[in-house]
PDB file of N, CA and C in Angstrom:
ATOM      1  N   UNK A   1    -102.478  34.940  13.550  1.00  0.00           N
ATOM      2  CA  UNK A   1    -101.499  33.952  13.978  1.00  0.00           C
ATOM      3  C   UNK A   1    -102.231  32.712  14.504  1.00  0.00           C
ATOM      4  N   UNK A   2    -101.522  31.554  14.509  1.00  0.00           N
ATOM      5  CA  UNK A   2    -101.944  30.398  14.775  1.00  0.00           C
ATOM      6  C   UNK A   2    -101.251  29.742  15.627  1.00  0.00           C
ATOM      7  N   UNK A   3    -101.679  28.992  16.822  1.00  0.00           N
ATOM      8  CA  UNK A   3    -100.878  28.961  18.175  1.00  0.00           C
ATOM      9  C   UNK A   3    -100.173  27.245  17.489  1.00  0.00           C
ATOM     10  N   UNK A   4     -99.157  27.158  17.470  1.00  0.00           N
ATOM     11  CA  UNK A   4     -97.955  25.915  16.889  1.00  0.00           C
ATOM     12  C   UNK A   4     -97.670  25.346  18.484  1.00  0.00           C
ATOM     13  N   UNK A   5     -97.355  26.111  19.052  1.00  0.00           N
ATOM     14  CA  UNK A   5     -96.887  24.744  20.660  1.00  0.00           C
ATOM     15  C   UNK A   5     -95.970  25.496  21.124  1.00  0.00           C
ATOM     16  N   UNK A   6     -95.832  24.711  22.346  1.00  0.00           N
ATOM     17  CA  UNK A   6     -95.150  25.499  23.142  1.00  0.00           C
ATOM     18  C   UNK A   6     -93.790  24.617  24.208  1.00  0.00           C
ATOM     19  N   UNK A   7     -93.319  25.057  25.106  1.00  0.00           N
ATOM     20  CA  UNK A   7     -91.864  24.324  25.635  1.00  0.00           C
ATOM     21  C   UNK A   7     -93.036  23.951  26.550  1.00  0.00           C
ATOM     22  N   UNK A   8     -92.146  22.365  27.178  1.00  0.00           N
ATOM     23  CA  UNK A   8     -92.187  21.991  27.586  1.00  0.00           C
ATOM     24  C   UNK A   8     -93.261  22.484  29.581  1.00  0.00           C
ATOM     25  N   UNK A   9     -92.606  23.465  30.059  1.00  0.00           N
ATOM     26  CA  UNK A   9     -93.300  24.103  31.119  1.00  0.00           C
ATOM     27  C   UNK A   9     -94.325  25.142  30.630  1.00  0.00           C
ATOM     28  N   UNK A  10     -94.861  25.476  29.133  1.00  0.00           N
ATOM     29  CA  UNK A  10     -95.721  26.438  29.136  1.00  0.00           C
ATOM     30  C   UNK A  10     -95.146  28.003  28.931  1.00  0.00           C
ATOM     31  N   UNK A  11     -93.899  28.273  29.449  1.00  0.00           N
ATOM     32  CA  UNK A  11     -93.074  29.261  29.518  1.00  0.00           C
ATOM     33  C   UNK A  11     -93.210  29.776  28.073  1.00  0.00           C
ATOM     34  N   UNK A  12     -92.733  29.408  26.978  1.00  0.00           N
ATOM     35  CA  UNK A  12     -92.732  30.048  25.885  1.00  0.00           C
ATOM     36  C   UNK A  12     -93.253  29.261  25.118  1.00  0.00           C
ATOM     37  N   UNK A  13     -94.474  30.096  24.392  1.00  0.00           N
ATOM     38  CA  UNK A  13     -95.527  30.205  23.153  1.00  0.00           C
ATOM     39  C   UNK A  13     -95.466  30.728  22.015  1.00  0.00           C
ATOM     40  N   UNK A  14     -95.572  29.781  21.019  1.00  0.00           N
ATOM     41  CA  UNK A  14     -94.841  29.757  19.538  1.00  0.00           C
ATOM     42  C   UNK A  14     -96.467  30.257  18.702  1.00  0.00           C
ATOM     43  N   UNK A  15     -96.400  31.006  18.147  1.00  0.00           N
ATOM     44  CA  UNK A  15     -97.429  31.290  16.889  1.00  0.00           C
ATOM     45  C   UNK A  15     -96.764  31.607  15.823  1.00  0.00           C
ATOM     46  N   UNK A  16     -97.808  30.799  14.804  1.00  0.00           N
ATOM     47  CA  UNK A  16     -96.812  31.010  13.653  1.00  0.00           C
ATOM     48  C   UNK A  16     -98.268  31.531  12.133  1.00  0.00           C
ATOM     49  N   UNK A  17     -98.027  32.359  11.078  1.00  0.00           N
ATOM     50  CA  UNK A  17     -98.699  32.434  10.568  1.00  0.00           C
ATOM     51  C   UNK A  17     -99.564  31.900   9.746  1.00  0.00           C
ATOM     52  N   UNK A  18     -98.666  31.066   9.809  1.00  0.00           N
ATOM     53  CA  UNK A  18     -99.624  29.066   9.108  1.00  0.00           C
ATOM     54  C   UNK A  18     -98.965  28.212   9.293  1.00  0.00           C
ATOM     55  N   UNK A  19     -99.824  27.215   9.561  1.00  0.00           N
ATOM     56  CA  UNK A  19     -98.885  25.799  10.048  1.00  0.00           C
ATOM     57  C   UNK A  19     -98.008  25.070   9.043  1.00  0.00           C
ATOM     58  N   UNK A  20     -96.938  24.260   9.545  1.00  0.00           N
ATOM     59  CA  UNK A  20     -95.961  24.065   8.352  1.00  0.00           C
ATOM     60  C   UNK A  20     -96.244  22.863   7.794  1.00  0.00           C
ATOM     61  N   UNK A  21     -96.029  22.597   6.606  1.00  0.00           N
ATOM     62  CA  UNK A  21     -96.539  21.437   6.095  1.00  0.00           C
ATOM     63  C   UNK A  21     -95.269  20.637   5.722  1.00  0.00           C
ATOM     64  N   UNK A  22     -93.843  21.187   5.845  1.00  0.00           N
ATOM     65  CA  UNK A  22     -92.544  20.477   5.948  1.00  0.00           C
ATOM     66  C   UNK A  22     -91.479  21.025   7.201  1.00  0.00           C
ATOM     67  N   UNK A  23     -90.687  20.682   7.628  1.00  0.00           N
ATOM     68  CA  UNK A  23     -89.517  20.165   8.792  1.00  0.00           C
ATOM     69  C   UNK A  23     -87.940  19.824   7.771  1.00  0.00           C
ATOM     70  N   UNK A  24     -87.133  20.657   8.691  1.00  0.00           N
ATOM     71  CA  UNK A  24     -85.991  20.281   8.096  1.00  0.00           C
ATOM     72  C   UNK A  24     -85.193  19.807   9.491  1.00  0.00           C
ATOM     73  N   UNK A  25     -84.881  18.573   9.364  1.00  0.00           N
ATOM     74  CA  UNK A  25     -84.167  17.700  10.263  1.00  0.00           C
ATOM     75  C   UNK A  25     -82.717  17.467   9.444  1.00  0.00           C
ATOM     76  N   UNK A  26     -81.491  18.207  10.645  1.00  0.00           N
ATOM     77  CA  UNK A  26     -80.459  18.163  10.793  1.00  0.00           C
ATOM     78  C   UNK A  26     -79.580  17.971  11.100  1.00  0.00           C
ATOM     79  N   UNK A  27     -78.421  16.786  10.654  1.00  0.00           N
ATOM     80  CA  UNK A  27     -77.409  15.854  11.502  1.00  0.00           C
ATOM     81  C   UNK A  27     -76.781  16.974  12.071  1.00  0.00           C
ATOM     82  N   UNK A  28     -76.255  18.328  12.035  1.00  0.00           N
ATOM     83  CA  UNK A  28     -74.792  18.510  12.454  1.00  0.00           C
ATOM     84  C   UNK A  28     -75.314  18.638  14.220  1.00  0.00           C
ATOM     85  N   UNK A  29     -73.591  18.872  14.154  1.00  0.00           N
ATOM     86  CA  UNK A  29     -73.462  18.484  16.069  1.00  0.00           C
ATOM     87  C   UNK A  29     -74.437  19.067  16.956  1.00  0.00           C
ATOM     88  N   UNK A  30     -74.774  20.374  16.586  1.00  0.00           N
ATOM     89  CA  UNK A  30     -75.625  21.078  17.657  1.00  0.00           C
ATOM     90  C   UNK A  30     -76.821  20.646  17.227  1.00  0.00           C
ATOM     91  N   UNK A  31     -77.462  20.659  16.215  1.00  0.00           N
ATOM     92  CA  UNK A  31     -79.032  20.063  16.078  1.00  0.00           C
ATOM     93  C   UNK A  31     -79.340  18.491  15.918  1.00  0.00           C
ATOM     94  N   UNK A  32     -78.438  17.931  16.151  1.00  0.00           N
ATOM     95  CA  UNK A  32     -78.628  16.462  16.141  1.00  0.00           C
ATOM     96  C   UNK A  32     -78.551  16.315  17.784  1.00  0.00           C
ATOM     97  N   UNK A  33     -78.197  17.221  18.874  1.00  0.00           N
ATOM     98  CA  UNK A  33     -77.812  17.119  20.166  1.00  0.00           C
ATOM     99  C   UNK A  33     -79.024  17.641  21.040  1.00  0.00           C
ATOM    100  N   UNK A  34     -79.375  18.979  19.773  1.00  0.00           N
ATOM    101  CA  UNK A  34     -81.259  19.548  20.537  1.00  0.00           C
ATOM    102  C   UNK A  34     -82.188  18.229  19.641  1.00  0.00           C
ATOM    103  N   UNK A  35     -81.794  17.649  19.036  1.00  0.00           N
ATOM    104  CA  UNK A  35     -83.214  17.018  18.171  1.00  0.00           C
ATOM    105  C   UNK A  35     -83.982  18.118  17.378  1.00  0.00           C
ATOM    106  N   UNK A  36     -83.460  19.124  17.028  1.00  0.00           N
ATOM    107  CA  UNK A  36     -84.088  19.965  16.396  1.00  0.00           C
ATOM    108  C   UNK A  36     -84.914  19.910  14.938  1.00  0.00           C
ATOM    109  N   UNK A  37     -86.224  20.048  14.989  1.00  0.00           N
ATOM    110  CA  UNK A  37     -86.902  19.808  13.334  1.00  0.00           C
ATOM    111  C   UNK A  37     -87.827  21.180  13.368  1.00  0.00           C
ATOM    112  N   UNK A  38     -87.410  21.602  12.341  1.00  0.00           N
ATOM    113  CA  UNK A  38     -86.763  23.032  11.899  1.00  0.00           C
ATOM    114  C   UNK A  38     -88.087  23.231  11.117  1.00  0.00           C
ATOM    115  N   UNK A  39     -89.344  24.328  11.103  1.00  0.00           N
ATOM    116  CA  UNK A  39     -89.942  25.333   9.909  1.00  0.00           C
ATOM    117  C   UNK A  39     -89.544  26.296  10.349  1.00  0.00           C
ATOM    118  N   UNK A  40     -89.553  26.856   9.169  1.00  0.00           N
ATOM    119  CA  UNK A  40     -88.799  27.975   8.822  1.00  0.00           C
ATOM    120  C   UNK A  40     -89.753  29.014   8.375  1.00  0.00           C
ATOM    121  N   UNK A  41     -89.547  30.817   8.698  1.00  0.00           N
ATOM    122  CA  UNK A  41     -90.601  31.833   9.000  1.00  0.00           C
ATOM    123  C   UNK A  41     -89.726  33.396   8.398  1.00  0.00           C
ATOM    124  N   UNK A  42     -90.075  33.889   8.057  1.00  0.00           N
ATOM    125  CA  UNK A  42     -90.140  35.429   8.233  1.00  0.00           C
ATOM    126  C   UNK A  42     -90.031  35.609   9.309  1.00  0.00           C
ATOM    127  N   UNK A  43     -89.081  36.679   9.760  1.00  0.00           N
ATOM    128  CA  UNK A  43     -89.484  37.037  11.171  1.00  0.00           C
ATOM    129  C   UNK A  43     -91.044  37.466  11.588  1.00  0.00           C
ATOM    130  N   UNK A  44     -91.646  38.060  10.810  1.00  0.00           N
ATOM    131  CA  UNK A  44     -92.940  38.702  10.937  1.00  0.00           C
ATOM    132  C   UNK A  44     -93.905  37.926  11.132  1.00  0.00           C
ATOM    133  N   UNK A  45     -93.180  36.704  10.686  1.00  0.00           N
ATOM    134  CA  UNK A  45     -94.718  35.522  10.489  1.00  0.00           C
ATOM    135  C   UNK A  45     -95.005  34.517  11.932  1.00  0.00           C
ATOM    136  N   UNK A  46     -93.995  35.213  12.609  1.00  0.00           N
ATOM    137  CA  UNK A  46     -93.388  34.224  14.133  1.00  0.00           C
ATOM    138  C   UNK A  46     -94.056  35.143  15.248  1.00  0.00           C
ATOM    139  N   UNK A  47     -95.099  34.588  16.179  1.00  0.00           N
ATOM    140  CA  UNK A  47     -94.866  35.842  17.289  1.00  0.00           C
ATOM    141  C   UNK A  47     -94.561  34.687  18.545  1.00  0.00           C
ATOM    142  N   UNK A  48     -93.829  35.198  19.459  1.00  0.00           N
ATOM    143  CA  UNK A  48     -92.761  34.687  20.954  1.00  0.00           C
ATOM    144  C   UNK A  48     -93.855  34.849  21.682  1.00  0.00           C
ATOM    145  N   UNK A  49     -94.234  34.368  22.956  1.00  0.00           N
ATOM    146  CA  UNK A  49     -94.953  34.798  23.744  1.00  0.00           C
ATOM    147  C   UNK A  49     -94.124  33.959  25.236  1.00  0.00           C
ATOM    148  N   UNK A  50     -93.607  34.881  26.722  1.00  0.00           N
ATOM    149  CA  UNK A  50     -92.715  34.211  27.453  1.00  0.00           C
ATOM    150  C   UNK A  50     -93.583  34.488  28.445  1.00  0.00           C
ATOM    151  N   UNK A  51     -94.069  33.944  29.462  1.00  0.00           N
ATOM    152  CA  UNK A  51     -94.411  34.394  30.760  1.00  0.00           C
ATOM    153  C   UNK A  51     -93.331  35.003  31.602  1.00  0.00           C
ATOM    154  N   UNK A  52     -91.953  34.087  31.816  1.00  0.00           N
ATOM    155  CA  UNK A  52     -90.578  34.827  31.848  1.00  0.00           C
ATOM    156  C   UNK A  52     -89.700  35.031  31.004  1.00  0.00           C
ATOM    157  N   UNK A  53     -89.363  36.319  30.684  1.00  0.00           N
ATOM    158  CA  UNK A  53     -88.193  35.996  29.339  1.00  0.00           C
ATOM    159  C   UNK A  53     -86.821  35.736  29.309  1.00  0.00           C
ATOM    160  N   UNK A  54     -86.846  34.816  28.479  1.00  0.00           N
ATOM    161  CA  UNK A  54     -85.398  33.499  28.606  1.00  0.00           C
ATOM    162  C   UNK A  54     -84.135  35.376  28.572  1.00  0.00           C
ATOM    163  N   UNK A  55     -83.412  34.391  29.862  1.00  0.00           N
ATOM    164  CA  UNK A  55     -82.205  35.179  30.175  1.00  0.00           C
ATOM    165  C   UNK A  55     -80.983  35.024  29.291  1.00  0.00           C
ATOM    166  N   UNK A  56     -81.029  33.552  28.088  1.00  0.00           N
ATOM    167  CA  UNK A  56     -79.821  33.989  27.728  1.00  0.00           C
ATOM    168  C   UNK A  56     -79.842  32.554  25.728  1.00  0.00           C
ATOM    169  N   UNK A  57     -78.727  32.852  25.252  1.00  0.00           N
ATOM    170  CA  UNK A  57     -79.199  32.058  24.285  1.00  0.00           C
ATOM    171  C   UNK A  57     -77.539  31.426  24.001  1.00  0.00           C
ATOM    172  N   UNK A  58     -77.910  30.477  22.544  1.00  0.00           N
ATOM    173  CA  UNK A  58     -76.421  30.091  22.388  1.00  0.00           C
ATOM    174  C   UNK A  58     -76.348  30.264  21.450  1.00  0.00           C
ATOM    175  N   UNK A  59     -75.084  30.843  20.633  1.00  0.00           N
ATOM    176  CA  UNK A  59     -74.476  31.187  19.297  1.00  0.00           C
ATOM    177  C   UNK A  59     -72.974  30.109  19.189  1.00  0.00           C
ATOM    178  N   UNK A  60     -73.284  29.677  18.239  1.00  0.00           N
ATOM    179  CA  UNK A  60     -72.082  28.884  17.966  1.00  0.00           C
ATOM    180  C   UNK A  60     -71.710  29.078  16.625  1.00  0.00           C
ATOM    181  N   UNK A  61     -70.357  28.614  16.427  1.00  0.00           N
ATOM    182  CA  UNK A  61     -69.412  28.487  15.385  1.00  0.00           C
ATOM    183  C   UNK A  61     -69.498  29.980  14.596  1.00  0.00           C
ATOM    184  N   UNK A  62     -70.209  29.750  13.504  1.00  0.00           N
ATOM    185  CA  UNK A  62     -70.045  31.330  12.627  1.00  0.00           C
ATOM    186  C   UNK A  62     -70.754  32.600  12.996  1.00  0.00           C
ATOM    187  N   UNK A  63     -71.767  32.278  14.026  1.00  0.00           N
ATOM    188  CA  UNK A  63     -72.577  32.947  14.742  1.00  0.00           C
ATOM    189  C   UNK A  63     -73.411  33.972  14.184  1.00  0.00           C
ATOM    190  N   UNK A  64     -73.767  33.064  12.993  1.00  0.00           N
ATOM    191  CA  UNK A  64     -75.196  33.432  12.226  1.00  0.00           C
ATOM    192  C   UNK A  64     -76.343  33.440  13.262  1.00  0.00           C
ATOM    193  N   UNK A  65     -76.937  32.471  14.390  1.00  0.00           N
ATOM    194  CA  UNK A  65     -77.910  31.882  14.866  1.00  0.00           C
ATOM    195  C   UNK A  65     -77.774  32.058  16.071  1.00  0.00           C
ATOM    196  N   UNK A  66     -78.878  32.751  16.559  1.00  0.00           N
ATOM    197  CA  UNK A  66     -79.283  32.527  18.063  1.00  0.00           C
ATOM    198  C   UNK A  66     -79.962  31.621  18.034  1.00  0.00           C
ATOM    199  N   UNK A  67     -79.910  30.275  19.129  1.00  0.00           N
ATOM    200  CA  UNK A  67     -80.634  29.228  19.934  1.00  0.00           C
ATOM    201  C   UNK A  67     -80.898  29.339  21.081  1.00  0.00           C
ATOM    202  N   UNK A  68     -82.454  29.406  21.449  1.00  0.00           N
ATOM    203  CA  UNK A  68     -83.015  29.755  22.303  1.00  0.00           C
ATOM    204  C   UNK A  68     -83.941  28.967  22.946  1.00  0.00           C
ATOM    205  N   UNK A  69     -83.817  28.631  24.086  1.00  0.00           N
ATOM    206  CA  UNK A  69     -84.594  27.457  24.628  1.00  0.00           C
ATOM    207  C   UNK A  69     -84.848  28.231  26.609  1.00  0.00           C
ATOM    208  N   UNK A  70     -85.631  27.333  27.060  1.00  0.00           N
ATOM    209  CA  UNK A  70     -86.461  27.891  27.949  1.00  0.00           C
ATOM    210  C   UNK A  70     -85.571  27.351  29.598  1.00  0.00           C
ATOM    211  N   UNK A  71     -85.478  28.652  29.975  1.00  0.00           N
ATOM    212  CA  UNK A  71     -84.511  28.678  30.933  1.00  0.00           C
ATOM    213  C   UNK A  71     -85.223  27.299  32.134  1.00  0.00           C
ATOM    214  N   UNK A  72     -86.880  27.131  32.095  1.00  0.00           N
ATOM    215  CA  UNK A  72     -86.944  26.472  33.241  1.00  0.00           C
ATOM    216  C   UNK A  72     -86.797  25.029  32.772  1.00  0.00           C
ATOM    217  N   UNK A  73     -87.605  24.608  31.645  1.00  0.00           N
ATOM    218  CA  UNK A  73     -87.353  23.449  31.512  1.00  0.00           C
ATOM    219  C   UNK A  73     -86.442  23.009  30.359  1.00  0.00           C
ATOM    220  N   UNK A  74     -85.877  23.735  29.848  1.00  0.00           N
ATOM    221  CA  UNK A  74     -84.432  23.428  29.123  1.00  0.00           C
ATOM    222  C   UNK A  74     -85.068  23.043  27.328  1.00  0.00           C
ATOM    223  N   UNK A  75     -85.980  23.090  26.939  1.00  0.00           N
ATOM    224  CA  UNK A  75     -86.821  23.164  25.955  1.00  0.00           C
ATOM    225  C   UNK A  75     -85.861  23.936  24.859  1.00  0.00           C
ATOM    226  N   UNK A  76     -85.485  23.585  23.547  1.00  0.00           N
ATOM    227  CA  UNK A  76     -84.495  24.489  22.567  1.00  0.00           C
ATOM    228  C   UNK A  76     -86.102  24.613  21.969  1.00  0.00           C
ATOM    229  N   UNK A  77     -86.724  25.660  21.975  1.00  0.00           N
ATOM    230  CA  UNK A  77     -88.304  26.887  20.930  1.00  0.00           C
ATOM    231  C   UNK A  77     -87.900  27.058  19.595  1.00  0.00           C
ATOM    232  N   UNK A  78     -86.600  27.727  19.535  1.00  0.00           N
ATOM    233  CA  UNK A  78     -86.424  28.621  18.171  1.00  0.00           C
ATOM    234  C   UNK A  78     -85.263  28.907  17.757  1.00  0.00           C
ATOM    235  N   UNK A  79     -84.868  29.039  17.106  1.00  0.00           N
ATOM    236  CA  UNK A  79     -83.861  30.245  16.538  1.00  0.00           C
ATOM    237  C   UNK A  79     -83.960  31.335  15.665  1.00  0.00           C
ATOM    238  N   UNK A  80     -83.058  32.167  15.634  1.00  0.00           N
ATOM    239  CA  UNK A  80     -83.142  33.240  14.786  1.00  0.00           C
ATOM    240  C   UNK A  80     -81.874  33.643  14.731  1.00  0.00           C
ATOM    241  N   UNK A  81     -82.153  34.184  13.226  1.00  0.00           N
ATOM    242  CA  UNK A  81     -80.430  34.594  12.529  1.00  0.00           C
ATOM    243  C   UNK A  81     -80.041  36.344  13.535  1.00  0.00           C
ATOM    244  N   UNK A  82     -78.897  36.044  13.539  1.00  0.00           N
ATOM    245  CA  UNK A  82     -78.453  37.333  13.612  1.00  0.00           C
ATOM    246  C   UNK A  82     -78.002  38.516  12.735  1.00  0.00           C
ATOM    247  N   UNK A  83     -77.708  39.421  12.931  1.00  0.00           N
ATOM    248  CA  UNK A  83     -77.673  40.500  12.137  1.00  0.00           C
ATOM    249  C   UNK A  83     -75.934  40.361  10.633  1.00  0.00           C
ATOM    250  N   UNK A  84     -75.379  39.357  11.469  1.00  0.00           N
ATOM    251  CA  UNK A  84     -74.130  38.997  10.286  1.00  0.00           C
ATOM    252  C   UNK A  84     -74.814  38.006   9.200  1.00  0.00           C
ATOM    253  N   UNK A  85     -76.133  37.096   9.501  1.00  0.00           N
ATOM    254  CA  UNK A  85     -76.628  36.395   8.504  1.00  0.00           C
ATOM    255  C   UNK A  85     -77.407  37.207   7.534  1.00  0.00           C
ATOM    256  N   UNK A  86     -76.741  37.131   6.434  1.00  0.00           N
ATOM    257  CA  UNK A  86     -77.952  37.600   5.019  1.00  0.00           C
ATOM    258  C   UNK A  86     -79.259  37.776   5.051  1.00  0.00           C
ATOM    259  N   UNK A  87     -79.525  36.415   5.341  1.00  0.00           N
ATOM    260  CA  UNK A  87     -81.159  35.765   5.678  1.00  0.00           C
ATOM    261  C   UNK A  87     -81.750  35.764   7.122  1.00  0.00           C
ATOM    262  N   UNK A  88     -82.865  36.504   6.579  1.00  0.00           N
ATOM    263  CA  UNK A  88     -83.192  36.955   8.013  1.00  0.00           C
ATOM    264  C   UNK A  88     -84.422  35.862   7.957  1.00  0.00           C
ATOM    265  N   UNK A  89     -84.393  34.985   9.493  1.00  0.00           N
ATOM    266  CA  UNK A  89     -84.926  33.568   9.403  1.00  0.00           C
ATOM    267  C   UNK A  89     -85.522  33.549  10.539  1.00  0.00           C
ATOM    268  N   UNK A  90     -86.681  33.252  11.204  1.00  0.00           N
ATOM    269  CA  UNK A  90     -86.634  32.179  12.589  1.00  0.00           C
ATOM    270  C   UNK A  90     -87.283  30.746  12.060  1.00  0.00           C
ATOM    271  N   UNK A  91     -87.134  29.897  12.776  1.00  0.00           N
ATOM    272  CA  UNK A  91     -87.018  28.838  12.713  1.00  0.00           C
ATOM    273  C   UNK A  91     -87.537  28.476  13.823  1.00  0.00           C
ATOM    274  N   UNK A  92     -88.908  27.415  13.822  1.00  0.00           N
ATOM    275  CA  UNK A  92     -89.465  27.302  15.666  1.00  0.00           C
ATOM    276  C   UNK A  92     -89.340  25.521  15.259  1.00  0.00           C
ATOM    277  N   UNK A  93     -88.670  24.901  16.680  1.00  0.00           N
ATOM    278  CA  UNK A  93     -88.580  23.756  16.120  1.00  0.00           C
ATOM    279  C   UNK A  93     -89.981  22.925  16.510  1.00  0.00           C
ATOM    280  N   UNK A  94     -90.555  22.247  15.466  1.00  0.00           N
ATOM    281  CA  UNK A  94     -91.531  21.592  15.379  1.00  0.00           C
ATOM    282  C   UNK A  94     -91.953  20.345  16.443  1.00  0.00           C
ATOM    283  N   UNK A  95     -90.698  20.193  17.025  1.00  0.00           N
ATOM    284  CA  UNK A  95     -90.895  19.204  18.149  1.00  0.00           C
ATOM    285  C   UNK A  95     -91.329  19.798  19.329  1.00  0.00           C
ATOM    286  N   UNK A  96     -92.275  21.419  19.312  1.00  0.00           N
ATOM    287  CA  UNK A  96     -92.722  21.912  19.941  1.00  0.00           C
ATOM    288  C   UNK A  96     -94.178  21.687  20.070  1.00  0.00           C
ATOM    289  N   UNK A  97     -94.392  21.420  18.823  1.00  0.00           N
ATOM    290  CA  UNK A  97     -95.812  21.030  18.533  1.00  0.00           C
ATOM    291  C   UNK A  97     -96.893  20.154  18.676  1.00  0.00           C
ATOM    292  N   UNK A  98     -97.986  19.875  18.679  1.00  0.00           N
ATOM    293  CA  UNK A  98     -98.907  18.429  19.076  1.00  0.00           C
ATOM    294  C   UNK A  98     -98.639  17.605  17.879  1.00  0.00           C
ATOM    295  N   UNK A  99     -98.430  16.445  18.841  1.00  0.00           N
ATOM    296  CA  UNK A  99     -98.128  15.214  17.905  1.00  0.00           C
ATOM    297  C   UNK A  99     -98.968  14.700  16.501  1.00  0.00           C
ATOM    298  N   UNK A 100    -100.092  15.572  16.497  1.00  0.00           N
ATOM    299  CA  UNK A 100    -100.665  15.798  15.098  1.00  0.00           C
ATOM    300  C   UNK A 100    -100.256  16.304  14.007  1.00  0.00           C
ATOM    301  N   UNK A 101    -100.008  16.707  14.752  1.00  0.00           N
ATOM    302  CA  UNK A 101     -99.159  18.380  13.276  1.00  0.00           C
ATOM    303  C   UNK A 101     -97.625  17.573  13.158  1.00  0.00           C
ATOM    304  N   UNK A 102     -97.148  16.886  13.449  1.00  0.00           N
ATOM    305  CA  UNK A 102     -96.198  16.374  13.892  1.00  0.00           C
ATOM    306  C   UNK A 102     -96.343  14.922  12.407  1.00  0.00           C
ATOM    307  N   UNK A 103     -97.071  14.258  12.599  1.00  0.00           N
ATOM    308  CA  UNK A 103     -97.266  12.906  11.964  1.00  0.00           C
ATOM    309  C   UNK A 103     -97.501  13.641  10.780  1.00  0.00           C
ATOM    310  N   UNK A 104     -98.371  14.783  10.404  1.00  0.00           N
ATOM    311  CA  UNK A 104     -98.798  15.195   9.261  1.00  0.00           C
ATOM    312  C   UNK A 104     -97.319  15.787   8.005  1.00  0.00           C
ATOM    313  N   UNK A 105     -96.388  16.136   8.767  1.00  0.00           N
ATOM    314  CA  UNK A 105     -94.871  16.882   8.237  1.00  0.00           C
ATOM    315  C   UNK A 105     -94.388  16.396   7.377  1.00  0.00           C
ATOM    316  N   UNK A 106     -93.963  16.591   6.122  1.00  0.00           N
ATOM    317  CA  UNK A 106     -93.112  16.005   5.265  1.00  0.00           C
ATOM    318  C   UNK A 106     -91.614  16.770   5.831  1.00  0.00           C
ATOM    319  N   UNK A 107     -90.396  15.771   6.266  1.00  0.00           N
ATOM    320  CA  UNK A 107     -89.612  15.711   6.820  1.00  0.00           C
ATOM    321  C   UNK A 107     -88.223  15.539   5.722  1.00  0.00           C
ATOM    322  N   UNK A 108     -87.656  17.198   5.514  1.00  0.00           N
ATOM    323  CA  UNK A 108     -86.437  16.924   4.726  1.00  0.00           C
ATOM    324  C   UNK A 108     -85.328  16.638   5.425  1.00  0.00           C
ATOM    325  N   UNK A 109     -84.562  15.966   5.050  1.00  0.00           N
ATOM    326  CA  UNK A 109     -83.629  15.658   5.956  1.00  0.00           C
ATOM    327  C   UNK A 109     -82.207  16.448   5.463  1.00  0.00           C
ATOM    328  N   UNK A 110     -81.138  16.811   6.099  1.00  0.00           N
ATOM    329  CA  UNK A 110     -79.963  18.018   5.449  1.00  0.00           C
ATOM    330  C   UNK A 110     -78.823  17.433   5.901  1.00  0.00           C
ATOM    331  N   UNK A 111     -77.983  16.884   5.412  1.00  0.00           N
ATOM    332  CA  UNK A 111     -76.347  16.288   6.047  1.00  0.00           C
ATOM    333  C   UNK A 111     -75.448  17.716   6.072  1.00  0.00           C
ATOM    334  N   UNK A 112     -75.926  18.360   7.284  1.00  0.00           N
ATOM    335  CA  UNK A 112     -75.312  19.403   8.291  1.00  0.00           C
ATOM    336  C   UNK A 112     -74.106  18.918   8.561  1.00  0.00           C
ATOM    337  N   UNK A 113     -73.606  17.728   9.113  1.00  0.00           N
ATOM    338  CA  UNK A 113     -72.242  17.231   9.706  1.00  0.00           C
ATOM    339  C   UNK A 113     -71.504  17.374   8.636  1.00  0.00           C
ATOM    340  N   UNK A 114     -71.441  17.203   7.194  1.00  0.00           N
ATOM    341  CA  UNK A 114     -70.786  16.901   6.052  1.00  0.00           C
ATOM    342  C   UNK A 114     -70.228  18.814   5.586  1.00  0.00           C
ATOM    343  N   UNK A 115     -70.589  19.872   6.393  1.00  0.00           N
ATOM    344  CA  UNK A 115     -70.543  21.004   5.946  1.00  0.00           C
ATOM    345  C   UNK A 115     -69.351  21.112   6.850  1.00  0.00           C
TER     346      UNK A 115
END
């Protein structure tokens, strides 16, 4: 694993099995509200690391997706599908990462609001 970044207070540590070389940036309401820019993982290919572990997450609308962000400094880390989604996904958002890995991203963009 390869250490990708982490929230804001240090609290939770993102490794991922290779660094991403694209980002999917998404208008709809909830990820246009975290700023969320999205690679996307196998669960297997993701490991969490919390010094405290986040007490709670948010599921919205069809409630495919847990969103999970860091109880101290309010940081949205990741998501991951739940057990009603097909596709079993996490997703660590890239705006976790050093601003290197960051400039390097080819950035798809997805009209989420239009769904």
């Amino acid at each position: 694993m390869k250490p990708f970044g982490s929230c804001h207070c240090g609290n939770i540590r993102l490794e991922v099995a290779t660094l991403p070389t694209e980002a999917t940036s998404c208008n709809c309401s909830l990820c246009r509200r975290y700023m969320g820019l999205w690679a996307y993982y196998e669960p297997g290919e993701v490991a969490i690391h919390y010094q405290n572990r986040i007490k709670s997450f948010y599921i919205w609308g069809d409630r495919d997706i847990e969103h999970h962000r860091c109880h101290n400094c309010g940081c949205v880390t990741h998501y991951i599908t739940t057990e009603k989604c097909p596709v079993k996904r996490v997703a660590v958002n890239a705006r976790m990462a050093n601003p290197e890995l960051l400039a390097r991203l080819k950035i798809r963009h997805v009209d989420g609001a239009s769904f």
